[in-house]
Protein backbone atom coordinates (compact mmCIF):
# COMPACT_ATOMS: atom_id res chain seq x y z
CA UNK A 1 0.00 0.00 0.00
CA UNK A 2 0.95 3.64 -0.96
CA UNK A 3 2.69 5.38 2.44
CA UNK A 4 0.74 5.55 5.55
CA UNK A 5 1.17 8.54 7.92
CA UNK A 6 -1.18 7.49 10.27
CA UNK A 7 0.20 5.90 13.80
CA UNK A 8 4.41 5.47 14.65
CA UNK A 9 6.49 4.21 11.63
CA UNK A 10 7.69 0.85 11.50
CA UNK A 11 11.08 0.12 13.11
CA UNK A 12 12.05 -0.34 9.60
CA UNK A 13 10.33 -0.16 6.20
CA UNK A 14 12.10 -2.66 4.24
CA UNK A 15 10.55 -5.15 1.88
CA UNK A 16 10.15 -7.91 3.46
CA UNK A 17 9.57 -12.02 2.28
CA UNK A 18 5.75 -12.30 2.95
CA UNK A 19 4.96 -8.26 2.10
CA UNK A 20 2.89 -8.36 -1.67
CA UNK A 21 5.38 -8.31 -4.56
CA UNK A 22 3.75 -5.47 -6.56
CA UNK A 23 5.19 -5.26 -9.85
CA UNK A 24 8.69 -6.81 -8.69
CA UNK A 25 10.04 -9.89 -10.50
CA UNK A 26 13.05 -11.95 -8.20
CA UNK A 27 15.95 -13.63 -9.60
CA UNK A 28 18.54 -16.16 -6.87
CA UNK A 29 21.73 -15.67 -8.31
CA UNK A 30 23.51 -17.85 -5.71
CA UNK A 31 26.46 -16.84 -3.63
CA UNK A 32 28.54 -14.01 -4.06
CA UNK A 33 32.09 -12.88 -3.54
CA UNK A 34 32.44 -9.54 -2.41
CA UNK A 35 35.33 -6.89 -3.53
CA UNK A 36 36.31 -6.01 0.05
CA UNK A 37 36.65 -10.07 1.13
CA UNK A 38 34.00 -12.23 2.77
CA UNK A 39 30.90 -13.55 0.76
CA UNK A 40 27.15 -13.56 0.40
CA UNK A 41 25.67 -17.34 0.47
CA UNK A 42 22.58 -16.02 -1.75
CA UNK A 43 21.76 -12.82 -3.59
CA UNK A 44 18.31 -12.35 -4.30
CA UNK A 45 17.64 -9.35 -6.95
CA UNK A 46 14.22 -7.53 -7.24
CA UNK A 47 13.85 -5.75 -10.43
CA UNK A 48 10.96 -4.10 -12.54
CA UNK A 49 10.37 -4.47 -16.41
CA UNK A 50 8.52 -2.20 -18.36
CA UNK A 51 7.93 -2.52 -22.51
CA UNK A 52 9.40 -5.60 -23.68
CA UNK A 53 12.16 -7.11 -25.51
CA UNK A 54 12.24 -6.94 -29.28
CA UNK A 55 13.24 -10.08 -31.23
CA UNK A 56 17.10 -9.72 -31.21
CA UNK A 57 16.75 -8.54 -27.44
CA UNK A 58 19.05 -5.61 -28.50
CA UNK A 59 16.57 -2.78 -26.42
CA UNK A 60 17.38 -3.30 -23.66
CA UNK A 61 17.95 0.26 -21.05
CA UNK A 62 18.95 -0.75 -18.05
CA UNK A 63 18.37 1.94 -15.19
CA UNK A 64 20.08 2.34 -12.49
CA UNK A 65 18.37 4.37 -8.95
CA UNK A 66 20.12 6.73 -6.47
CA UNK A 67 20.57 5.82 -2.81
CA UNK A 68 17.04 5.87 -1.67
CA UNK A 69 15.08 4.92 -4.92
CA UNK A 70 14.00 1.25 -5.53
CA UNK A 71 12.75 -0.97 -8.77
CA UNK A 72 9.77 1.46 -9.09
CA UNK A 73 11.01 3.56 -11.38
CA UNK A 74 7.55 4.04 -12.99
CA UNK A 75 4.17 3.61 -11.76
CA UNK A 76 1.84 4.56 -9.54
CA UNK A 77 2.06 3.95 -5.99
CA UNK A 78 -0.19 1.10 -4.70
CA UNK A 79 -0.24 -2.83 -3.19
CA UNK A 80 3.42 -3.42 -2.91
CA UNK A 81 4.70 0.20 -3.74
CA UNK A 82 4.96 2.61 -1.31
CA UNK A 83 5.57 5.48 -3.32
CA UNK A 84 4.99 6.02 -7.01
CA UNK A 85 8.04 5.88 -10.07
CA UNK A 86 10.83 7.77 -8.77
CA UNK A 87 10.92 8.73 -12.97
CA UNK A 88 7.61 8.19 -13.76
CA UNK A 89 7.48 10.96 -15.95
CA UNK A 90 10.17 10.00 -17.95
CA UNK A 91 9.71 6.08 -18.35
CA UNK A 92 6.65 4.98 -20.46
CA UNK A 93 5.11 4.88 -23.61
CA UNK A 94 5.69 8.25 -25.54
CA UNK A 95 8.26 9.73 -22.81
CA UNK A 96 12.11 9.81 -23.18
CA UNK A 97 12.75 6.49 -21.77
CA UNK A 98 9.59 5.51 -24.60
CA UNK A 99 8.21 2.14 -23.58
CA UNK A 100 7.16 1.23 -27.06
CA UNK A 101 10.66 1.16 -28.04
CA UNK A 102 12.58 0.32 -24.86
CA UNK A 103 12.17 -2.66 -22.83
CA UNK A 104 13.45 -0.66 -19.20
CA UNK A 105 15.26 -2.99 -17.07
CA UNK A 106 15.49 -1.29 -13.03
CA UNK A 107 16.62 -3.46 -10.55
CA UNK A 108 16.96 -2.85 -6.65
CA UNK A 109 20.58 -2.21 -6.08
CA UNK A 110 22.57 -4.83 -3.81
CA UNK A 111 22.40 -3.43 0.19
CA UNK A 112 18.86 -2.04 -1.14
CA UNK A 113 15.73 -2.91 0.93
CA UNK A 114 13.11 -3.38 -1.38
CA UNK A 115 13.73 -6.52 -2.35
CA UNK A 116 17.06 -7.65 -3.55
CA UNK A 117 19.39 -8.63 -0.51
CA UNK A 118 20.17 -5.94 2.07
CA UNK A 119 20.47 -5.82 5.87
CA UNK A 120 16.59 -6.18 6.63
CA UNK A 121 16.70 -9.94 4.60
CA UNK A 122 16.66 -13.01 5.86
CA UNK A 123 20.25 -14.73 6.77
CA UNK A 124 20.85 -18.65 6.56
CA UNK A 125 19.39 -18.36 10.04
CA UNK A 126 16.17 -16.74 8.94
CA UNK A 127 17.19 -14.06 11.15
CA UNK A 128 17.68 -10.16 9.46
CA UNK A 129 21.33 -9.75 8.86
CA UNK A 130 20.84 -6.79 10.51
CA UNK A 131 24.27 -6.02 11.98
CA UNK A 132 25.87 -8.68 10.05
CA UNK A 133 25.86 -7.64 6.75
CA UNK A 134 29.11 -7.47 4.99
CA UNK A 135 30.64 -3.76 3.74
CA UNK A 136 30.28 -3.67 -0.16
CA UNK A 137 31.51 -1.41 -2.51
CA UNK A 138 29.79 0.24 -6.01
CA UNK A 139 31.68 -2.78 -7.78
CA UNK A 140 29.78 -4.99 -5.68
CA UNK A 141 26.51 -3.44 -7.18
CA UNK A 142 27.58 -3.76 -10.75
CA UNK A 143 28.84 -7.30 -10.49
CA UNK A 144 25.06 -8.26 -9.13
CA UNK A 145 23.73 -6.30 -11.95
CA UNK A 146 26.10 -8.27 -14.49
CA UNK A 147 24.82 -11.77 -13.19
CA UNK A 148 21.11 -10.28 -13.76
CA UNK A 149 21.69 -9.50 -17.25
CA UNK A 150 23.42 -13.18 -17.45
CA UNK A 151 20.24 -14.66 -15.67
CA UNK A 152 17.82 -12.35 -17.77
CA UNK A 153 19.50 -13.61 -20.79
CA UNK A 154 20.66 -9.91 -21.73
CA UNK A 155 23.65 -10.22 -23.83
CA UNK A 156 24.55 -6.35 -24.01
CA UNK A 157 22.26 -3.10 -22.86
CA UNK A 158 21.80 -0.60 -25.67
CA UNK A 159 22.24 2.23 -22.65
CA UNK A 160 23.12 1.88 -19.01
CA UNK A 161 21.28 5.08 -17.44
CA UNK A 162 21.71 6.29 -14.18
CA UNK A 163 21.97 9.83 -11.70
CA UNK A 164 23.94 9.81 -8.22
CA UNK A 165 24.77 6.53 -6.94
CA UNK A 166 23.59 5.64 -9.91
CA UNK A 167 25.93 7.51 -12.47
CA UNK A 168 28.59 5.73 -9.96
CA UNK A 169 27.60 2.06 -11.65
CA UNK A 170 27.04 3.64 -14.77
CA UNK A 171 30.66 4.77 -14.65
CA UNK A 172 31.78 0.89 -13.14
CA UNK A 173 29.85 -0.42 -15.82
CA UNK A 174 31.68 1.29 -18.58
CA UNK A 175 34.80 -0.07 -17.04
CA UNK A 176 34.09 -3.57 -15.99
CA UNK A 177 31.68 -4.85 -18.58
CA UNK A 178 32.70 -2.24 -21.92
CA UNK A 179 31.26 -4.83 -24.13
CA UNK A 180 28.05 -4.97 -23.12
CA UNK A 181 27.20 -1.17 -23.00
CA UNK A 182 26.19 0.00 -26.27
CA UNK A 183 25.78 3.69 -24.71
CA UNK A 184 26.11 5.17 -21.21
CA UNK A 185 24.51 8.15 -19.92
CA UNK A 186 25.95 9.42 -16.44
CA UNK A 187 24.05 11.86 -14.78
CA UNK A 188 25.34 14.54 -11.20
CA UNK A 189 28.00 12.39 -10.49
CA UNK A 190 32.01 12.08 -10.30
CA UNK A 191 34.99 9.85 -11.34
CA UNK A 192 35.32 9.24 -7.66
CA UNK A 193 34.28 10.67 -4.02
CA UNK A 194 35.53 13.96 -2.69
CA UNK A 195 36.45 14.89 0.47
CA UNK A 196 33.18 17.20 0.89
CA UNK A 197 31.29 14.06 -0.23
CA UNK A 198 32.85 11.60 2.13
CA UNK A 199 32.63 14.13 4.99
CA UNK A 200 28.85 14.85 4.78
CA UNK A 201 28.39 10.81 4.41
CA UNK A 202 30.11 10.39 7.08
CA UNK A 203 28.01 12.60 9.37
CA UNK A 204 25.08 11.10 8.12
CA UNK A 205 26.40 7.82 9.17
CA UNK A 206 27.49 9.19 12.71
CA UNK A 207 24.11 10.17 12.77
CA UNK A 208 22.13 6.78 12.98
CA UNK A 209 25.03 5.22 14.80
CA UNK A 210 24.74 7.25 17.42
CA UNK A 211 20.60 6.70 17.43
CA UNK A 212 20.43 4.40 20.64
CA UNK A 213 17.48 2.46 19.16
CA UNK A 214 19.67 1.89 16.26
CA UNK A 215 21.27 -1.03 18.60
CA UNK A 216 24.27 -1.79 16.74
CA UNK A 217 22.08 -2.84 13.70
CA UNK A 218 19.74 -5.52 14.88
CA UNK A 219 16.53 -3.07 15.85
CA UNK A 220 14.40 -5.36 13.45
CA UNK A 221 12.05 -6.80 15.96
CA UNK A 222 11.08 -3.23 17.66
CA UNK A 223 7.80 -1.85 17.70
CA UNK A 224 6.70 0.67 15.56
CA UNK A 225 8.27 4.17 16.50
CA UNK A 226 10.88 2.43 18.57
CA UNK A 227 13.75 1.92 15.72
CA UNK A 228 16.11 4.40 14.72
CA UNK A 229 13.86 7.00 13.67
CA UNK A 230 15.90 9.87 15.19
CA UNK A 231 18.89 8.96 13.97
CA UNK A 232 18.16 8.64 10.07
CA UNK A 233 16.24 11.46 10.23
CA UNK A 234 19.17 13.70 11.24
CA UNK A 235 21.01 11.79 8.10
CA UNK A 236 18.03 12.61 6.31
CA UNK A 237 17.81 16.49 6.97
CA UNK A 238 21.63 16.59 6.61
CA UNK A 239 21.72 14.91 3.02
CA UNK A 240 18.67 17.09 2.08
CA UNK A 241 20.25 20.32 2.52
CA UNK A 242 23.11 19.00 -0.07
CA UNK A 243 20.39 17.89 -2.25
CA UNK A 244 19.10 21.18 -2.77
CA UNK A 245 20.47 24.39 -4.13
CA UNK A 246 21.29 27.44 -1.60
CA UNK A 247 19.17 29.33 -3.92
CA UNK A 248 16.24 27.68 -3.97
CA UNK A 249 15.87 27.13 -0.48
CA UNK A 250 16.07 30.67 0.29
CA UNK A 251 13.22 31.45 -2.44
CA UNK A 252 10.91 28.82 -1.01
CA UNK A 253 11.59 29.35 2.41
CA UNK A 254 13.88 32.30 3.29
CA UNK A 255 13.11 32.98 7.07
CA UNK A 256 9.28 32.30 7.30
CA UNK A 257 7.61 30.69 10.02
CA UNK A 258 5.63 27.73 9.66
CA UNK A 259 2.52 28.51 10.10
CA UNK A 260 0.62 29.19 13.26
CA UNK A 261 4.27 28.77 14.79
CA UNK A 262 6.48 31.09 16.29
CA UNK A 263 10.47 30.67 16.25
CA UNK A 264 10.63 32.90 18.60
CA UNK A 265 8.58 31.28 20.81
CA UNK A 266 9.75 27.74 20.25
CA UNK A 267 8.37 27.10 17.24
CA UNK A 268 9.48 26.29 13.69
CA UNK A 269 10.77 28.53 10.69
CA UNK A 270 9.04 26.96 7.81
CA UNK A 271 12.59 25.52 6.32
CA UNK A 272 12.62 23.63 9.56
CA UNK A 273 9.15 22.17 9.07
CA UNK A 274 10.46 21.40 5.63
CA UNK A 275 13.30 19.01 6.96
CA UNK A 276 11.05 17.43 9.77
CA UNK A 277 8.32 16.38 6.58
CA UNK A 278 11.14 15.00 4.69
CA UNK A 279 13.09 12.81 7.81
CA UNK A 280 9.38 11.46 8.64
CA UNK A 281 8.50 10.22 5.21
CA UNK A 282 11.77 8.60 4.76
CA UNK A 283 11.29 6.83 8.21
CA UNK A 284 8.16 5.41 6.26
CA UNK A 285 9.98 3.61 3.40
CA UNK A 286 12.89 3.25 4.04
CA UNK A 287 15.73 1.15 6.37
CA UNK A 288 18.46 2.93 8.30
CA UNK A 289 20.76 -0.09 8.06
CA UNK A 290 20.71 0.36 3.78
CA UNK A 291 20.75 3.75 4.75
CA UNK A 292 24.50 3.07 6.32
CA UNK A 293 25.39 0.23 3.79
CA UNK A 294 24.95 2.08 0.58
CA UNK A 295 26.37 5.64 1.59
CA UNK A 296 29.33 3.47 2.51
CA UNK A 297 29.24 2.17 -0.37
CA UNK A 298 29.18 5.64 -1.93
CA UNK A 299 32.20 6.77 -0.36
CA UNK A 300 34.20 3.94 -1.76
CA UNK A 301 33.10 5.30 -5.55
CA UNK A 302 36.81 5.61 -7.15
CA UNK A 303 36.63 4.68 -10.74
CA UNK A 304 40.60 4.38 -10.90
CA UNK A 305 41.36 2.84 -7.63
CA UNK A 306 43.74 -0.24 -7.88
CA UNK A 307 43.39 0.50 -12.14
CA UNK A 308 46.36 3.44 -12.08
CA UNK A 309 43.96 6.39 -11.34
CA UNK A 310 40.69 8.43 -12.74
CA UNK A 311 42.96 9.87 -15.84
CA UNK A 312 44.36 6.41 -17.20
CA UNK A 313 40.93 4.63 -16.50
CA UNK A 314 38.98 7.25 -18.46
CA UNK A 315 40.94 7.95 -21.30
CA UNK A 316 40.83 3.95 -21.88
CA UNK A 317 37.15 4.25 -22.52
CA UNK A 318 35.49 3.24 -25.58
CA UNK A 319 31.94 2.94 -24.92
CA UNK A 320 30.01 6.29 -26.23
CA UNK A 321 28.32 8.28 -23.45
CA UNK A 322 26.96 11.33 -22.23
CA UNK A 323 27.27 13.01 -19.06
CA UNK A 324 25.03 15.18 -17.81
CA UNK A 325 25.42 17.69 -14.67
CA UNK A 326 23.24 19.98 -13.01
CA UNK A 327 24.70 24.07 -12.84
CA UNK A 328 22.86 24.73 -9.35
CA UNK A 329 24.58 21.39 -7.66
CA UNK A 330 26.59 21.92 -5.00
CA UNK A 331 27.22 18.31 -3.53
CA UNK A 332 28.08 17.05 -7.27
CA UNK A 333 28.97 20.29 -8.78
CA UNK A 334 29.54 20.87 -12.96
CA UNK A 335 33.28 20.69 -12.41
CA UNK A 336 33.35 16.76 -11.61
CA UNK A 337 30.93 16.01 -14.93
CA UNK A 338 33.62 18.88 -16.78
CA UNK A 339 36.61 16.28 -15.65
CA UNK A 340 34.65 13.22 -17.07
CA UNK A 341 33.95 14.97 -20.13
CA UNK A 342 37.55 16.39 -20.81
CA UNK A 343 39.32 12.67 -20.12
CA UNK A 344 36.54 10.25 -21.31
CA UNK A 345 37.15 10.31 -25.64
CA UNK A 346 34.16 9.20 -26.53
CA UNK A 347 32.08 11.97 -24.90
CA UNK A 348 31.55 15.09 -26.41
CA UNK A 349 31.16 17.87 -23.45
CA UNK A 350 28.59 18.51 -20.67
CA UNK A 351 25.33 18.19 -20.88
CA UNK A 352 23.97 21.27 -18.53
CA UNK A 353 20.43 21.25 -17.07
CA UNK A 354 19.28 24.70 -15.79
CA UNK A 355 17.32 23.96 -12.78
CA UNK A 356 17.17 25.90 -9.56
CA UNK A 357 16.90 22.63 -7.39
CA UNK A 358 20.37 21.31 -6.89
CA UNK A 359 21.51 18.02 -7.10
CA UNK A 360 17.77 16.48 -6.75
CA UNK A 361 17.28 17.93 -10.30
CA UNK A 362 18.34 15.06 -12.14
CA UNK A 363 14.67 13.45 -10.27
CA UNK A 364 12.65 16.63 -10.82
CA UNK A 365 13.40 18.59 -13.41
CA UNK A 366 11.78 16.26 -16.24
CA UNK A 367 12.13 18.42 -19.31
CA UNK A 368 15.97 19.16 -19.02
CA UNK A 369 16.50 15.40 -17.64
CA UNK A 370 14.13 14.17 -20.11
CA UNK A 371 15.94 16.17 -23.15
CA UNK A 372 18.87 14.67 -22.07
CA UNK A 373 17.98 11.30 -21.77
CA UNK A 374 16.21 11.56 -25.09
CA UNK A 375 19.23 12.94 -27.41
CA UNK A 376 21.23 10.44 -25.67
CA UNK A 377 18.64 7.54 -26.68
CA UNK A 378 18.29 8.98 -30.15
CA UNK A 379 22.58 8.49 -30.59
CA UNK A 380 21.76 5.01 -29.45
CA UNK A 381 20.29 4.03 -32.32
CA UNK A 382 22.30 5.97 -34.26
CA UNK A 383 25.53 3.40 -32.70
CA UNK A 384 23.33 0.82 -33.70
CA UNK A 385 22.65 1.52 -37.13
């Protein structure tokens, strides 16, 4: 069912094996190595579909979500779906991503909670893993998405689309599996983590740590409003600030109260209000343990580490791409696309999109993102001609 803001939120809001499927599909691809040492004994991958294959299966898009999306990249929200397509208004028949011509592949990302295995699934033990799930890295991610493309019988994706987290697997992609991307678009992201980046992860991290109900990880069996609601909701208003531009927020907000409260006289400014809306919804869909497992998997987002740095990894690429940044971002701002761009020699500049909301553009601002995505689909078939 869509969100719920009625009564305390769960202790977590992960999928979980019993909750109705929606539109999710599941593939078991068996155990799984993992980058940093140590193993998964099963990795189960939920993923969404939407148009279908042609005959020579060669239209395929596989799309790849940002740290709190899911599979439901289009659709309304409903049984299974707490929320509707995190790019509705670009996937479908007649949008950019055009469903009559595509078939859109979107899976849940490895660590997620919506399906494929994260923290809140079941161990051997039946038990959450909880505090025992293994660190993984972005090159984790992209080797589960390579076995799902194995197990969906996907040879090679005509484009590998992604923003955020997931322009970081778009980038992984172009370097682990080049012969299987027949075009890449990379959208508000970098070659590898900065310092800023790492540093506001970090606190976001220090945030639900420190949550006591948190409890190291395994919070899974407390009653609603008793998990670590405090803590990811600090993350939450922390990350939001970076997600939006300086700008903006001073337009829609600037120092207004919330109504019928007084700052003054303990109550809100309407910015405040703002952050306290957006921490509770995510407390309603969301798990703080994936919370912690993929922004740590952010921060390990290096595209030349152990390969002989960013420059010699990029200027080895050979798969055509765009990238696409957005001018009023200030977490990935346009000089990390401007670096791809100048080193990668199969991409010809920066793709700008003008949108007064910051980094969260590349989810909101459907014309520019939708322009974008739609040149770059247009040069796909171009390649493939």
């Amino acid at each position: 069912m869509p969100i719920s803001y009625e009564g305390p939120p769960p202790a977590s809001a992960a999928w979980r094996e019993g909750d109705d499927p929606g539109e999710r599909r599941f593939v078991d691809l068996g155990p799984f190595a993992l980058e940093l040492g140590g193993a998964l004994p099963n990795v189960r991958v939920a993923y969404e579909t939407f148009g279908a294959l042609n005959e020579h299966g060669r239209n395929a898009v596989l799309v790849l979500h940002a740290l709190t999306g899911d599979s439901h990249v289009a659709g309304p929200a409903g049984p299974g779906h707490l929320t509707p397509g995190w790019w509705d208004e670009l996937v479908g028949p007649g949008k950019p991503l055009d469903t009559d011509r595509w078939c859109v592949v979107c899976p849940n990302v490895l660590g997620g909670c919506q399906g494929t295995t994260g923290p809140a699934s079941a161990a051997p033990d039946g038990r959450p893993w909880g505090s025992r799930f293994p660190k993984i890295t972005i090159r984790d991610q992209v080797a589960v998405e390579v076995a799902l493309a194995d197990a969906l019988g996907i040879e090679r994706w005509a484009a590998v689309i992604g923003g955020s987290m997931g322009g970081m697997r778009v980038l992984e992609w172009m370097v682990m599996e080049p012969d299987r991307v027949g075009f890449a678009v990379a959208l508000a992201v970098g070659a590898a983590a900065t310092a800023d980046q790492i540093g506001l992860c970090a606190a976001q991290v220090a945030a639900i740590r420190s949550d006591p109900r948190w409890c190291g990880g395994d919070y899974y069996d407390a009653r609603p409003g008793e998990g670590p609601h405090v803590g990811m909701g600090l993350a939450r208003r922390i990350a939001h600030l970076s997600y939006r531009s300086e700008a903006e927020l001073e337009i829609r907000f600037g120092r207004d109260e919330q109504p019928g409260e007084h700052p003054l006289l303990g109550g809100r400014y309407a910015i405040e209000a703002y952050l306290d809306h957006q921490a509770g919804k995510l407390a309603r869909r969301f798990d703080a343990n994936t919370y912690l497992v993929l922004t740590e998997a952010m921060n390990t987002h290096d595209i030349g580490r152990d390969r002989g740095g960013v420059a010699a990894v990029l200027q080895d690429v050979r798969v055509p791409m765009v990238v696409g940044g957005v001018y009023s971002d200030r977490l990935y701002p346009l000089r990390l696309q401007e670096e791809i761009a100048e080193l990668v020699p199969t991409c010809d500049g920066v793709r700008v999109v003008h949108a007064p909301y910051g980094h969260d553009s590349f989810l909101i601002e459907v014309d520019g993102v939708g322009s974008l995505v739609q040149e770059a689909l247009e040069r796909v078939l171009v390649h493939a001609r």
